[in-house]
C-alpha atoms as a PDB file:
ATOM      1  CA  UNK A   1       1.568   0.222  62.672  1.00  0.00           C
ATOM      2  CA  UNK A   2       1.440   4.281  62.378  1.00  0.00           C
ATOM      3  CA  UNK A   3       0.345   5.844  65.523  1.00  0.00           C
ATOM      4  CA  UNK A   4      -2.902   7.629  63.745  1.00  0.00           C
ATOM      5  CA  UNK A   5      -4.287   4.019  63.207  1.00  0.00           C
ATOM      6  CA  UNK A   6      -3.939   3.619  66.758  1.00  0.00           C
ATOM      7  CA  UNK A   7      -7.665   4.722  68.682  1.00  0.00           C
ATOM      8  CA  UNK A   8      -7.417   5.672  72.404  1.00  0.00           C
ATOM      9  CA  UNK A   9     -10.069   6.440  74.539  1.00  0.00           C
ATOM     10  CA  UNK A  10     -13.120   8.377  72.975  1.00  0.00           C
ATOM     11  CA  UNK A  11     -11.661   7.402  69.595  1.00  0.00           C
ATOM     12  CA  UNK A  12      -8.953   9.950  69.420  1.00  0.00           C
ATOM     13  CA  UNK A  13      -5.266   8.647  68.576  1.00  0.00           C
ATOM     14  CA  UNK A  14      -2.806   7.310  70.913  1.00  0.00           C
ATOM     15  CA  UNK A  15      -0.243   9.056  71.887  1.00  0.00           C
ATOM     16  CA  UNK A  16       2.965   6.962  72.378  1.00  0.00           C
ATOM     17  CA  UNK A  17       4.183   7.161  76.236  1.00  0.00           C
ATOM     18  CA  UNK A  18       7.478   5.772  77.211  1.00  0.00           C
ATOM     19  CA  UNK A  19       7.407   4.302  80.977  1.00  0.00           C
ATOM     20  CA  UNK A  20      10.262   4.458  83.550  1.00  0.00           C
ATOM     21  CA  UNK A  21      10.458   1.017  85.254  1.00  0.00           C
ATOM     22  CA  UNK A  22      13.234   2.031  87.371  1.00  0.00           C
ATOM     23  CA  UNK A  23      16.133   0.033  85.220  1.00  0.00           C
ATOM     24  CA  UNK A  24      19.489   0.249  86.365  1.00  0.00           C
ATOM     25  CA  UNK A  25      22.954  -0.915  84.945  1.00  0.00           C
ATOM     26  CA  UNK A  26      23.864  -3.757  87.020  1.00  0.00           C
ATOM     27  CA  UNK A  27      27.312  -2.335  88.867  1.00  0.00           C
ATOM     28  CA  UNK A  28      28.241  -5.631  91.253  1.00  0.00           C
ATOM     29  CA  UNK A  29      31.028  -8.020  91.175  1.00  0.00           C
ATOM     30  CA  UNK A  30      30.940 -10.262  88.271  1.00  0.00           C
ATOM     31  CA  UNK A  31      32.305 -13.522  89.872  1.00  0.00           C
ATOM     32  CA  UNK A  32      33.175 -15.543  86.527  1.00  0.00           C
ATOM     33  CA  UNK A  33      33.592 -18.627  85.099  1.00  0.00           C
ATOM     34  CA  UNK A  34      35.025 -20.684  88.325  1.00  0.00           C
ATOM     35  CA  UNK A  35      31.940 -19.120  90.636  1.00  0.00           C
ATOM     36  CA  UNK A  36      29.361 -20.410  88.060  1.00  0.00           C
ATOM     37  CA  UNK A  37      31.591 -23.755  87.667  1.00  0.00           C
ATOM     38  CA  UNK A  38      31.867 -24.181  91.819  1.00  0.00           C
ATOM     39  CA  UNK A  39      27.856 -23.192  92.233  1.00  0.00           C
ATOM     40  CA  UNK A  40      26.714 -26.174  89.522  1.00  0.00           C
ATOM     41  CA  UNK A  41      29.340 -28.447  91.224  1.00  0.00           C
ATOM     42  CA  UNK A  42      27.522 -27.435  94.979  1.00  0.00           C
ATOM     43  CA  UNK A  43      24.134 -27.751  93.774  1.00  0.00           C
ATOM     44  CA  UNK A  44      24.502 -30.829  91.559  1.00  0.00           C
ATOM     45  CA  UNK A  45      26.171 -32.661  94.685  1.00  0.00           C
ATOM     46  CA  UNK A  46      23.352 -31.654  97.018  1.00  0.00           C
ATOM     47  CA  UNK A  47      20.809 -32.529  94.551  1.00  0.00           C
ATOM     48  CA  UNK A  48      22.243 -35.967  94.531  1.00  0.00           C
ATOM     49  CA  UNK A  49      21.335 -36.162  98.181  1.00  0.00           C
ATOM     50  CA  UNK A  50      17.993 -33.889  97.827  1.00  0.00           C
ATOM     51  CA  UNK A  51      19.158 -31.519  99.947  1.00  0.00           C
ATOM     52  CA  UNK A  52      17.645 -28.420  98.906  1.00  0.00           C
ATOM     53  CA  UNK A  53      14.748 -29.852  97.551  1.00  0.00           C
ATOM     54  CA  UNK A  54      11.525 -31.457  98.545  1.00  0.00           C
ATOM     55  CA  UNK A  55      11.313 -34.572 101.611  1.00  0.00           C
ATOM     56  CA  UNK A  56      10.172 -36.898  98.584  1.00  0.00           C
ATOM     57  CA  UNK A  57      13.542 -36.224  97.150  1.00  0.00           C
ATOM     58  CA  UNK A  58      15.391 -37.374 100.199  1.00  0.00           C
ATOM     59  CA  UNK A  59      13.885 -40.449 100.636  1.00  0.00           C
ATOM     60  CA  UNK A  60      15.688 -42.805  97.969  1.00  0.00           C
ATOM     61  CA  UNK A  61      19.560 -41.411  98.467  1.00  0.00           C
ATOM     62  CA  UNK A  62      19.524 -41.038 102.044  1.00  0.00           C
ATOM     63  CA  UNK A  63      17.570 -45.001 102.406  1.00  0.00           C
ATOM     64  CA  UNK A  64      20.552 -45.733 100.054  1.00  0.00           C
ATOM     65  CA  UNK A  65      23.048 -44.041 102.239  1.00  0.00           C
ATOM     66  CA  UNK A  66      22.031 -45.755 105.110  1.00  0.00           C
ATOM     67  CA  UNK A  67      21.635 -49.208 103.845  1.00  0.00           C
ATOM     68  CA  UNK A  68      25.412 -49.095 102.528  1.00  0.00           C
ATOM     69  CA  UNK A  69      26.586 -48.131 106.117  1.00  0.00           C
ATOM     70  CA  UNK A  70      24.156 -50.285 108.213  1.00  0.00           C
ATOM     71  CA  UNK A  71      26.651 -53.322 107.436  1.00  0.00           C
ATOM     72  CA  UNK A  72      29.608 -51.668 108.161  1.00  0.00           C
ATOM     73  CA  UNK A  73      27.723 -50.553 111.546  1.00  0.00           C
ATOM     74  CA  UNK A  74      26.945 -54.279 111.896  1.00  0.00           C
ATOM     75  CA  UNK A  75      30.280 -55.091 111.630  1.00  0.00           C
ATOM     76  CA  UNK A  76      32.085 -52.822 113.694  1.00  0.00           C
ATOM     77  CA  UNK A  77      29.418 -54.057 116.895  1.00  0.00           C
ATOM     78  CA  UNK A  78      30.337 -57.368 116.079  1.00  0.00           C
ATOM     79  CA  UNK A  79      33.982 -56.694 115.974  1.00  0.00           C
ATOM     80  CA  UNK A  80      33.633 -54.638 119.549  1.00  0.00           C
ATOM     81  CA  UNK A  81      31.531 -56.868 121.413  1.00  0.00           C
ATOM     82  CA  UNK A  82      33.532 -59.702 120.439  1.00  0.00           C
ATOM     83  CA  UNK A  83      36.980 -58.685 120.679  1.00  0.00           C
ATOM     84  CA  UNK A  84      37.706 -59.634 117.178  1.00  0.00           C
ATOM     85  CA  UNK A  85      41.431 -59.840 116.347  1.00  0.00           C
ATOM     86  CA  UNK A  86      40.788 -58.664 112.503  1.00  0.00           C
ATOM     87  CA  UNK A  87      37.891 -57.180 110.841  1.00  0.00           C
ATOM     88  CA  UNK A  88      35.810 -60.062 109.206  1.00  0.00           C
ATOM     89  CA  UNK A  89      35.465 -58.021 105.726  1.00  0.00           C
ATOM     90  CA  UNK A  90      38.086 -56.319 104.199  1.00  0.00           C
ATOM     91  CA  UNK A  91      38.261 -52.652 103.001  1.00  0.00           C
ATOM     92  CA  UNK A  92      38.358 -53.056  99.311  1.00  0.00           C
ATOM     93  CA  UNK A  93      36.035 -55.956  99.036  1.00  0.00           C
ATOM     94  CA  UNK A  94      33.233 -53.918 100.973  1.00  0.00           C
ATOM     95  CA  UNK A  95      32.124 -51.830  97.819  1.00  0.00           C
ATOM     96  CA  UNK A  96      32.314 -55.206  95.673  1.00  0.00           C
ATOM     97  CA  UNK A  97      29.758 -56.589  98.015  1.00  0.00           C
ATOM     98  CA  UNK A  98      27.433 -53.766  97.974  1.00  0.00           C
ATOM     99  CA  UNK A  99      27.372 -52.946  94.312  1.00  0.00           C
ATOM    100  CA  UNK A 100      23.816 -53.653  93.966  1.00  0.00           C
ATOM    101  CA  UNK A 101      23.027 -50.824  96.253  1.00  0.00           C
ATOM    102  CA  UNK A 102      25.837 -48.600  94.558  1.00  0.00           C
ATOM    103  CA  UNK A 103      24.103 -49.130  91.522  1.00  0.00           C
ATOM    104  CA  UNK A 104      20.783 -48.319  92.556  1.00  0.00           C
ATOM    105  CA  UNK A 105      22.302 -44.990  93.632  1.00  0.00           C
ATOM    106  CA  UNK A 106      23.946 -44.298  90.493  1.00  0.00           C
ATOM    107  CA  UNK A 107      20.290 -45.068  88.853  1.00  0.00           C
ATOM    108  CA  UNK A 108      18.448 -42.803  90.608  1.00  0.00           C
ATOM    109  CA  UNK A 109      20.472 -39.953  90.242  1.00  0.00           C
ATOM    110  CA  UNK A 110      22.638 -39.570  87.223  1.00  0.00           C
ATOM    111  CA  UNK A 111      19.171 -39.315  85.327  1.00  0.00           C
ATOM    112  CA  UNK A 112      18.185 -36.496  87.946  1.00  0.00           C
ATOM    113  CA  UNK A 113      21.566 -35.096  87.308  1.00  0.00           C
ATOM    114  CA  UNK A 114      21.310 -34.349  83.723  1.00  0.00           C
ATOM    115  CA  UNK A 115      18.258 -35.648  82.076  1.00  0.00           C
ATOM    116  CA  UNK A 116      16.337 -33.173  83.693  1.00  0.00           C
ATOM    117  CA  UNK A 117      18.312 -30.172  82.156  1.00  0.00           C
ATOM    118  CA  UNK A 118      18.018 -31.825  78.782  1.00  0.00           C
ATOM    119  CA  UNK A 119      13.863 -32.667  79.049  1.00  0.00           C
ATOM    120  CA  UNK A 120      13.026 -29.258  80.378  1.00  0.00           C
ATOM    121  CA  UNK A 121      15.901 -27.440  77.948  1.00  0.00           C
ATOM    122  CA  UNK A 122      17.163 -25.609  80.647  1.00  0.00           C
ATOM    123  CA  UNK A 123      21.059 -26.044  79.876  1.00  0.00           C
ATOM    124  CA  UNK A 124      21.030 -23.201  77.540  1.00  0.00           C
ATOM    125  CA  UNK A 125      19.965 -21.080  80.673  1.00  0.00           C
ATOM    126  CA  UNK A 126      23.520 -21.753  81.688  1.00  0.00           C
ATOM    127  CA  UNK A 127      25.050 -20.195  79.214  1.00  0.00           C
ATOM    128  CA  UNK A 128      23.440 -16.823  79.828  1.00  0.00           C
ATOM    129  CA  UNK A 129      26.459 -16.351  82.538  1.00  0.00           C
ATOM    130  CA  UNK A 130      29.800 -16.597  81.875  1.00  0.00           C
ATOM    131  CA  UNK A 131      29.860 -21.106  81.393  1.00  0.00           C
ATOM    132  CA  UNK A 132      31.059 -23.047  78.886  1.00  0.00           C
ATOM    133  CA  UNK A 133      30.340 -26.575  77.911  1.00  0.00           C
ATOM    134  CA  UNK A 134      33.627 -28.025  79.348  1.00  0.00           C
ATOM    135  CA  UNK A 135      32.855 -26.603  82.638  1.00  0.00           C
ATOM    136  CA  UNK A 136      28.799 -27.901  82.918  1.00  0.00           C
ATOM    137  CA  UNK A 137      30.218 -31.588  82.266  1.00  0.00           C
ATOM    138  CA  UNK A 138      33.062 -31.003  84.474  1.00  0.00           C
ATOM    139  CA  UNK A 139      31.001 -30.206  86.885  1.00  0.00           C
ATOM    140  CA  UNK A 140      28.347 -32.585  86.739  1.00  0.00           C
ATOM    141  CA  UNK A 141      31.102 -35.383  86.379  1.00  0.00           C
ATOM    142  CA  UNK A 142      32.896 -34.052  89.585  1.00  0.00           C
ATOM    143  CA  UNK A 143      30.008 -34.002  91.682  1.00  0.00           C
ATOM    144  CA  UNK A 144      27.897 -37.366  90.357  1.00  0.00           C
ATOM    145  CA  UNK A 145      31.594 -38.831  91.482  1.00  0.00           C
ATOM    146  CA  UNK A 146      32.007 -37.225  94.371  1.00  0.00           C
ATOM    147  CA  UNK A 147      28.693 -37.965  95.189  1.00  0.00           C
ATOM    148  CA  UNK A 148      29.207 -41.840  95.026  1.00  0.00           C
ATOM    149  CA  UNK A 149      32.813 -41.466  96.907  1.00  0.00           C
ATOM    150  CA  UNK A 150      30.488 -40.136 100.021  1.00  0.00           C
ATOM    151  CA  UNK A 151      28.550 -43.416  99.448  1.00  0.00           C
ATOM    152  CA  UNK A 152      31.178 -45.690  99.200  1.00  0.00           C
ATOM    153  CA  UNK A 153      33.989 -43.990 101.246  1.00  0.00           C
ATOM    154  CA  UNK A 154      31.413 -43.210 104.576  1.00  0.00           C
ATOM    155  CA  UNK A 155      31.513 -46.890 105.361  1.00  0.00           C
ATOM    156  CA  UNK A 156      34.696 -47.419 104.887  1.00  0.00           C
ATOM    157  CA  UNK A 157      35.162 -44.570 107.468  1.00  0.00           C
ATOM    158  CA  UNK A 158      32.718 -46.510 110.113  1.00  0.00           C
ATOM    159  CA  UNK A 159      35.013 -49.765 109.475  1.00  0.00           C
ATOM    160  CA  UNK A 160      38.003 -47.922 110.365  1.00  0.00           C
ATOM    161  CA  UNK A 161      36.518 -46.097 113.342  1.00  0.00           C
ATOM    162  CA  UNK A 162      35.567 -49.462 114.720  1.00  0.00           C
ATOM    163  CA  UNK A 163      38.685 -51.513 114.281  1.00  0.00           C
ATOM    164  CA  UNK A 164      40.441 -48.203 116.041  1.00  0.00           C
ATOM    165  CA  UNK A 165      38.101 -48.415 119.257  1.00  0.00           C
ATOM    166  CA  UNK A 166      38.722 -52.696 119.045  1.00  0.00           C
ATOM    167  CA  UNK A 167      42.021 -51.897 119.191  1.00  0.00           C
ATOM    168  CA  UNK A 168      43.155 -53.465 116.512  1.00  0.00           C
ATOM    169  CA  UNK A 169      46.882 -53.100 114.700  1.00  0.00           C
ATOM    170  CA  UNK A 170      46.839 -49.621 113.927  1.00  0.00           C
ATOM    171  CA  UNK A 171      48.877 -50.298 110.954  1.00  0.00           C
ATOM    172  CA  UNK A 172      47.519 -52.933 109.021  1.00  0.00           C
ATOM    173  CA  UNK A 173      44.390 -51.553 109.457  1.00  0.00           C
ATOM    174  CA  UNK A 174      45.376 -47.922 108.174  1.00  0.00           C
ATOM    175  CA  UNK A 175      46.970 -49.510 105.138  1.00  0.00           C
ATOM    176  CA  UNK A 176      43.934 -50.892 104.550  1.00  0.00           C
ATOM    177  CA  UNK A 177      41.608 -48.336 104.432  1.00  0.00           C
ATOM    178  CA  UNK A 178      44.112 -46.446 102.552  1.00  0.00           C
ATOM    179  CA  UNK A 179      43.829 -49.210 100.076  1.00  0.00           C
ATOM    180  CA  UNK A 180      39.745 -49.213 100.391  1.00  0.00           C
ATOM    181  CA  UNK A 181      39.796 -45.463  99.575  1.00  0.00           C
ATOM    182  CA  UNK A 182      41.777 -45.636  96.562  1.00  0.00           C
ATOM    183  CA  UNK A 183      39.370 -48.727  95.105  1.00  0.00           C
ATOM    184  CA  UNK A 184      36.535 -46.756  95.924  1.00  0.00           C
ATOM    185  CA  UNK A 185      37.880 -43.306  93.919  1.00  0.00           C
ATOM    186  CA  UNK A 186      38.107 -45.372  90.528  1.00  0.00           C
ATOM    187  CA  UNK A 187      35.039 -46.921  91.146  1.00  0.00           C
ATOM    188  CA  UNK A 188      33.303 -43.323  92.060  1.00  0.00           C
ATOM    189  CA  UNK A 189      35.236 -42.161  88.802  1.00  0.00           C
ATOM    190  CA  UNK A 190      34.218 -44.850  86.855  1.00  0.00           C
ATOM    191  CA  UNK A 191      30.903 -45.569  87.494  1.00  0.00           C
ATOM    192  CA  UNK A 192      29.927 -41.168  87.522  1.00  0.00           C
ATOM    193  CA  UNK A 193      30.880 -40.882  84.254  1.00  0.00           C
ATOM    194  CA  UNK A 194      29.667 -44.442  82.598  1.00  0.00           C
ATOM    195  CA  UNK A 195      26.249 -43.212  84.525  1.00  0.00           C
ATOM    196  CA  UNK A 196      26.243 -39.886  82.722  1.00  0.00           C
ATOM    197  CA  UNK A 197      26.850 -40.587  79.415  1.00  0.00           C
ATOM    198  CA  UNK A 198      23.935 -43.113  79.664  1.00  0.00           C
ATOM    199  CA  UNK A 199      21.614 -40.882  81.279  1.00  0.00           C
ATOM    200  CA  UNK A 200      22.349 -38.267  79.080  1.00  0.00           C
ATOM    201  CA  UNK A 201      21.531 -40.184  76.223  1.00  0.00           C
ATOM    202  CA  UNK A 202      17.764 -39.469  76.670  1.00  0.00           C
ATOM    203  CA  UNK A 203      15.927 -36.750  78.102  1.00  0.00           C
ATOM    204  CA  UNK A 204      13.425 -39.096  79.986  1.00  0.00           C
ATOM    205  CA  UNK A 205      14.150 -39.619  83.414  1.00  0.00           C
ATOM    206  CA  UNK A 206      12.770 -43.619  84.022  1.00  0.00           C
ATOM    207  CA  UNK A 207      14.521 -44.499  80.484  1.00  0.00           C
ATOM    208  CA  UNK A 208      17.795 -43.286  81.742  1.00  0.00           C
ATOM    209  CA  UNK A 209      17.158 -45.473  85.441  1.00  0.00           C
ATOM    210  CA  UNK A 210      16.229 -48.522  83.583  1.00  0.00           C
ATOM    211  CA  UNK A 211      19.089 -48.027  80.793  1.00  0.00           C
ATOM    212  CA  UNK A 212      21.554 -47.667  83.939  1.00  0.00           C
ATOM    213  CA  UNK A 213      20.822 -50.485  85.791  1.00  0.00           C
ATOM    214  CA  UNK A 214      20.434 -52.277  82.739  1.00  0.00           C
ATOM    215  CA  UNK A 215      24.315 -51.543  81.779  1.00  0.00           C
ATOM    216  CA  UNK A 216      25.323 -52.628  84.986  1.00  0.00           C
ATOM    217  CA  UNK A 217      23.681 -55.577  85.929  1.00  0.00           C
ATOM    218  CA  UNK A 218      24.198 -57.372  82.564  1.00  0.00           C
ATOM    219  CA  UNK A 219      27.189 -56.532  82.124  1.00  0.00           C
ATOM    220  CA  UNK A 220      27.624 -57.845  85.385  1.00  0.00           C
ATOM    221  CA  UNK A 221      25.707 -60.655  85.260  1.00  0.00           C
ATOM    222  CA  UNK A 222      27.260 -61.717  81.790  1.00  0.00           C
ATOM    223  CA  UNK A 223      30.495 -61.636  83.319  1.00  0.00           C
ATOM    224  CA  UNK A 224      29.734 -63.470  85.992  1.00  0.00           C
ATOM    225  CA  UNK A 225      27.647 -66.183  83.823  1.00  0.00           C
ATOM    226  CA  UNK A 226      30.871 -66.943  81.494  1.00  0.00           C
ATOM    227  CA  UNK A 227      33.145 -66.705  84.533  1.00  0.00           C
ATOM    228  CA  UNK A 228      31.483 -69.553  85.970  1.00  0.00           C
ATOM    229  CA  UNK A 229      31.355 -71.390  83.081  1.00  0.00           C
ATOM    230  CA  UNK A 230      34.786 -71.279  81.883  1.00  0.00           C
ATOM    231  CA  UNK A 231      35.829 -72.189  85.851  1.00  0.00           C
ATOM    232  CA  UNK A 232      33.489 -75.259  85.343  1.00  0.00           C
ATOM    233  CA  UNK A 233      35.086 -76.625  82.359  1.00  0.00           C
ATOM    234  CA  UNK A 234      38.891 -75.983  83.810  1.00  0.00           C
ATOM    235  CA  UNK A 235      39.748 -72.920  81.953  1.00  0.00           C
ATOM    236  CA  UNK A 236      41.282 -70.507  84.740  1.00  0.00           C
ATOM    237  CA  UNK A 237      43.373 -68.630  82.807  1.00  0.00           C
ATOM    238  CA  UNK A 238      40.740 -66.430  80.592  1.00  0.00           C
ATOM    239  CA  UNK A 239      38.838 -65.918  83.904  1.00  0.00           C
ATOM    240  CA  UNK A 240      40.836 -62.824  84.929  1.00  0.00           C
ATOM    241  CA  UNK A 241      40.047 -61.414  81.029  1.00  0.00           C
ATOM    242  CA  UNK A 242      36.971 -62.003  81.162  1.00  0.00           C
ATOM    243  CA  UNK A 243      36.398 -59.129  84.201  1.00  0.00           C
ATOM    244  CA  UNK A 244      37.551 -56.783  81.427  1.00  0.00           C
ATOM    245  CA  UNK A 245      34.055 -56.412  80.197  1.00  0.00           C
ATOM    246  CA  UNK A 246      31.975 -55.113  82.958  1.00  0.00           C
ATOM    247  CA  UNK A 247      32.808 -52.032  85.114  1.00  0.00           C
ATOM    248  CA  UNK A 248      32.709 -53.915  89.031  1.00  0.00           C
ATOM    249  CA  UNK A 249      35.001 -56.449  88.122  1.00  0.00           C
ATOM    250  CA  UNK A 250      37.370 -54.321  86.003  1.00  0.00           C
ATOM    251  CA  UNK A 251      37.750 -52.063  89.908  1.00  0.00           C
ATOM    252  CA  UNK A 252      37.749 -55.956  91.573  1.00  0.00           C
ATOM    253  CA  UNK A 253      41.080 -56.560  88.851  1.00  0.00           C
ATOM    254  CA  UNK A 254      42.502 -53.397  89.385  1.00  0.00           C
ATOM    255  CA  UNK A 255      42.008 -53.754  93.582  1.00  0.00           C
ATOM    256  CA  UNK A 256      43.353 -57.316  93.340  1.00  0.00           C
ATOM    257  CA  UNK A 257      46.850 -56.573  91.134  1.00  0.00           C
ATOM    258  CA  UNK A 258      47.814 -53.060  92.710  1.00  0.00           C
ATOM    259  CA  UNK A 259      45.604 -53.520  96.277  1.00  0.00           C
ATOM    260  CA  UNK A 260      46.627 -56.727  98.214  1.00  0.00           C
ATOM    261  CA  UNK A 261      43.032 -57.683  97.608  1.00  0.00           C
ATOM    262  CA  UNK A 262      41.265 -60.903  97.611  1.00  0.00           C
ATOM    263  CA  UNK A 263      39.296 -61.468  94.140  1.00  0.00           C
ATOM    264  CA  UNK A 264      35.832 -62.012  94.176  1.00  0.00           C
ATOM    265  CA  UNK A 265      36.096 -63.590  90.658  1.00  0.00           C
ATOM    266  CA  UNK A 266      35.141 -67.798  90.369  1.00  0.00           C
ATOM    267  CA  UNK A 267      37.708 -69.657  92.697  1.00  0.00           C
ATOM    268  CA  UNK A 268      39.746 -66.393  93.134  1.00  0.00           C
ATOM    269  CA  UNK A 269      41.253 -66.262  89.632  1.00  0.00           C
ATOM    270  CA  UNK A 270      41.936 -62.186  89.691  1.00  0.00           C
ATOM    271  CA  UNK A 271      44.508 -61.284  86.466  1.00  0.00           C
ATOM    272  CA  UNK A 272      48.279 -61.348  87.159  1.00  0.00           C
ATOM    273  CA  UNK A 273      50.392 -58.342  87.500  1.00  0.00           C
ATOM    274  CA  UNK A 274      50.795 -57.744  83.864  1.00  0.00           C
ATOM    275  CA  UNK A 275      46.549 -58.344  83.601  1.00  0.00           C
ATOM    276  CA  UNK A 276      46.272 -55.624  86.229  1.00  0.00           C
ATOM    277  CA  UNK A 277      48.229 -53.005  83.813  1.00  0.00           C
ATOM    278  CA  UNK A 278      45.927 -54.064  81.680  1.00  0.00           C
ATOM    279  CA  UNK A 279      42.957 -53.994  83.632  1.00  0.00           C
ATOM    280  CA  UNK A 280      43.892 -50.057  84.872  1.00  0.00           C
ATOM    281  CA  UNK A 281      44.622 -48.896  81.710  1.00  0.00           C
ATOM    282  CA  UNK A 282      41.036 -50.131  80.726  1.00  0.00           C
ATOM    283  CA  UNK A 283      39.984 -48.322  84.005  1.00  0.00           C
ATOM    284  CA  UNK A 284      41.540 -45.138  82.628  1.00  0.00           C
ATOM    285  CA  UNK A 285      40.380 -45.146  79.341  1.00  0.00           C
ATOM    286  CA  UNK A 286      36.959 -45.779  80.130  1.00  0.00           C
ATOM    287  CA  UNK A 287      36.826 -42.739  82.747  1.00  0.00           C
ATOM    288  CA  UNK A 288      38.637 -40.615  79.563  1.00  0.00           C
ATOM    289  CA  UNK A 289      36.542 -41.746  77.550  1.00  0.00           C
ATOM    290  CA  UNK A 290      33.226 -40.976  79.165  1.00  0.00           C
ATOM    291  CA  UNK A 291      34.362 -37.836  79.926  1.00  0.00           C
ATOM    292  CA  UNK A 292      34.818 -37.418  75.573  1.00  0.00           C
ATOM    293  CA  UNK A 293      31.373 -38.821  74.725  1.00  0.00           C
ATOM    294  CA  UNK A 294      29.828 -36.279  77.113  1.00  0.00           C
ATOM    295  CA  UNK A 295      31.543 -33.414  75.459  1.00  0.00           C
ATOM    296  CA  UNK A 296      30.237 -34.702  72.647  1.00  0.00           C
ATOM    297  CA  UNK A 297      27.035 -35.272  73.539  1.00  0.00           C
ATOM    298  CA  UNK A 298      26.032 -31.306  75.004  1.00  0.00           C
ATOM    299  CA  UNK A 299      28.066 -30.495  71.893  1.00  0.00           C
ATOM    300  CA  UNK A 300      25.177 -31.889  69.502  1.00  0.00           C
ATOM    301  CA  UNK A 301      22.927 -30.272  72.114  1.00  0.00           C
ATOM    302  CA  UNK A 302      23.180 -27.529  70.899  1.00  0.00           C
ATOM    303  CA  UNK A 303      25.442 -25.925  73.702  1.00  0.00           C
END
């Protein structure tokens, strides 16, 4: 618009007035791409915990937390008091036996881990500093896994500590744990990314909760169903297959060919050492894999 159509005060025309607001060229460090990638990796893991946010946040994880290692607790007491000679639950079947609370976890917050950014369109603020789209999802999928390791490691940590102060063999029961921790990084690898690309699928929070759960518990569940089944009507050997098809037993196959673990499939039947190949390759793929579909995903996101 010209400046004489312009009235100021008393009708006369404005005169145009530049303002100093005291701007100055920003002359700090720059930190880069790995600051911004290690700051979303810190903050996503604490988020998954709600530290750094409000007491309402806190409640669900940290009730989760401590249900997981209240058993393992138990346990250890038990084992004290009564001068057990073994530990009455193994390492890598621990995790198998808590999965429902594992996948509560993974419920609550995968959907708090990225939905959130996708509902409110925040991701693109992101990429105002020097991020790309390979390092958001690698850092979301590093902490949502690392995240679920704390879960499912911690107790494993408590069972240890206890069968050290009962005195137990020191060597067996280091193997052990060795062999826990190992089962419980695929299964933090696994389930963080099979969680994410679900959760990302939608931008509403309690869609991506009930599509999580939903993926694991009939998956689970289906599994489970035609286990039984096929152990009812004599047919053992596609038992150990079977587990191929939802992501707990596929870490109970891999735990029970590589592990010296006990399967928690119908009367035991775990695959056979060529099955486990099998059943870790699957394992693999399926952590690859997720890992690809959210690429894709912020990709058509417009990132």
């Amino acid at each position: 618009m010209p400046p004489e159509t312009l009235a100021g005060p008393g009708g006369k025309p404005a005169q145009d007035v530049i303002h100093n607001i005291g701007y100055r060229h920003y002359d700090g460090p720059r930190l880069g791409r790995g600051y911004a990638r290690r700051s979303l990796f810190s903050q996503s893991l604490r988020g998954a915990y709600g530290l750094g946010r409000s007491a309402k946040s806190k409640v669900l994880p940290m009730t989760l937390f401590a249900v997981m290692c209240l058993p393992a607790a138990i346990i250890v007491a038990v084992a004290v008091a009564t001068k057990m000679n073994r530990l009455p639950m193994e390492y890598t079947r621990y995790a198998i036996y808590l999965q429902a609370v594992i996948g509560l976890y993974l419920a609550a917050q995968a959907p708090q881990s990225v939905s959130r950014d996708l509902r409110f369109k925040t991701v693109p603020l992101y990429f105002s500093r020097p991020i790309e789209r390979v390092d958001y999802v690698v850092a979301k999928f590093a902490a949502m896994a690392s995240a679920l390791f704390v879960l499912t490691a911690t107790p494993l940590v408590i069972l240890y500590a206890g069968a050290l102060l009962a005195k137990l063999d020191f060597v067996e029961q280091t193997k052990g744990f060795a062999q826990g921790l190992v089962s419980v990084a695929l299964l933090s690898l696994l389930f963080a990314g099979l969680g994410l690309v679900v959760a990302a699928l939608t931008p509403r929070r309690g869609f991506g909760v009930a599509a999580v759960i939903a993926v694991l518990t009939i998956s689970y569940g289906a599994v489970s169903t035609v286990q039984s089944i096929a152990l009812a009507r004599d047919n053992s050997d596609v038992i150990g297959w079977l587990g191929l098809f939802s992501p707990i037993t596929l870490i109970d196959g891999v735990q029970t060919a590589f592990l010296s673990a006990h399967s928690a499939f119908p009367g035991g039947h775990g695959p056979s050492a060529g099955g486990g190949v099998v059943y870790l390759l699957v394992v693999l793929t399926a952590i690859a894999g997720s890992y690809g579909l959210l690429m894709s995903r912020y990709r058509k996101a417009g990132l």
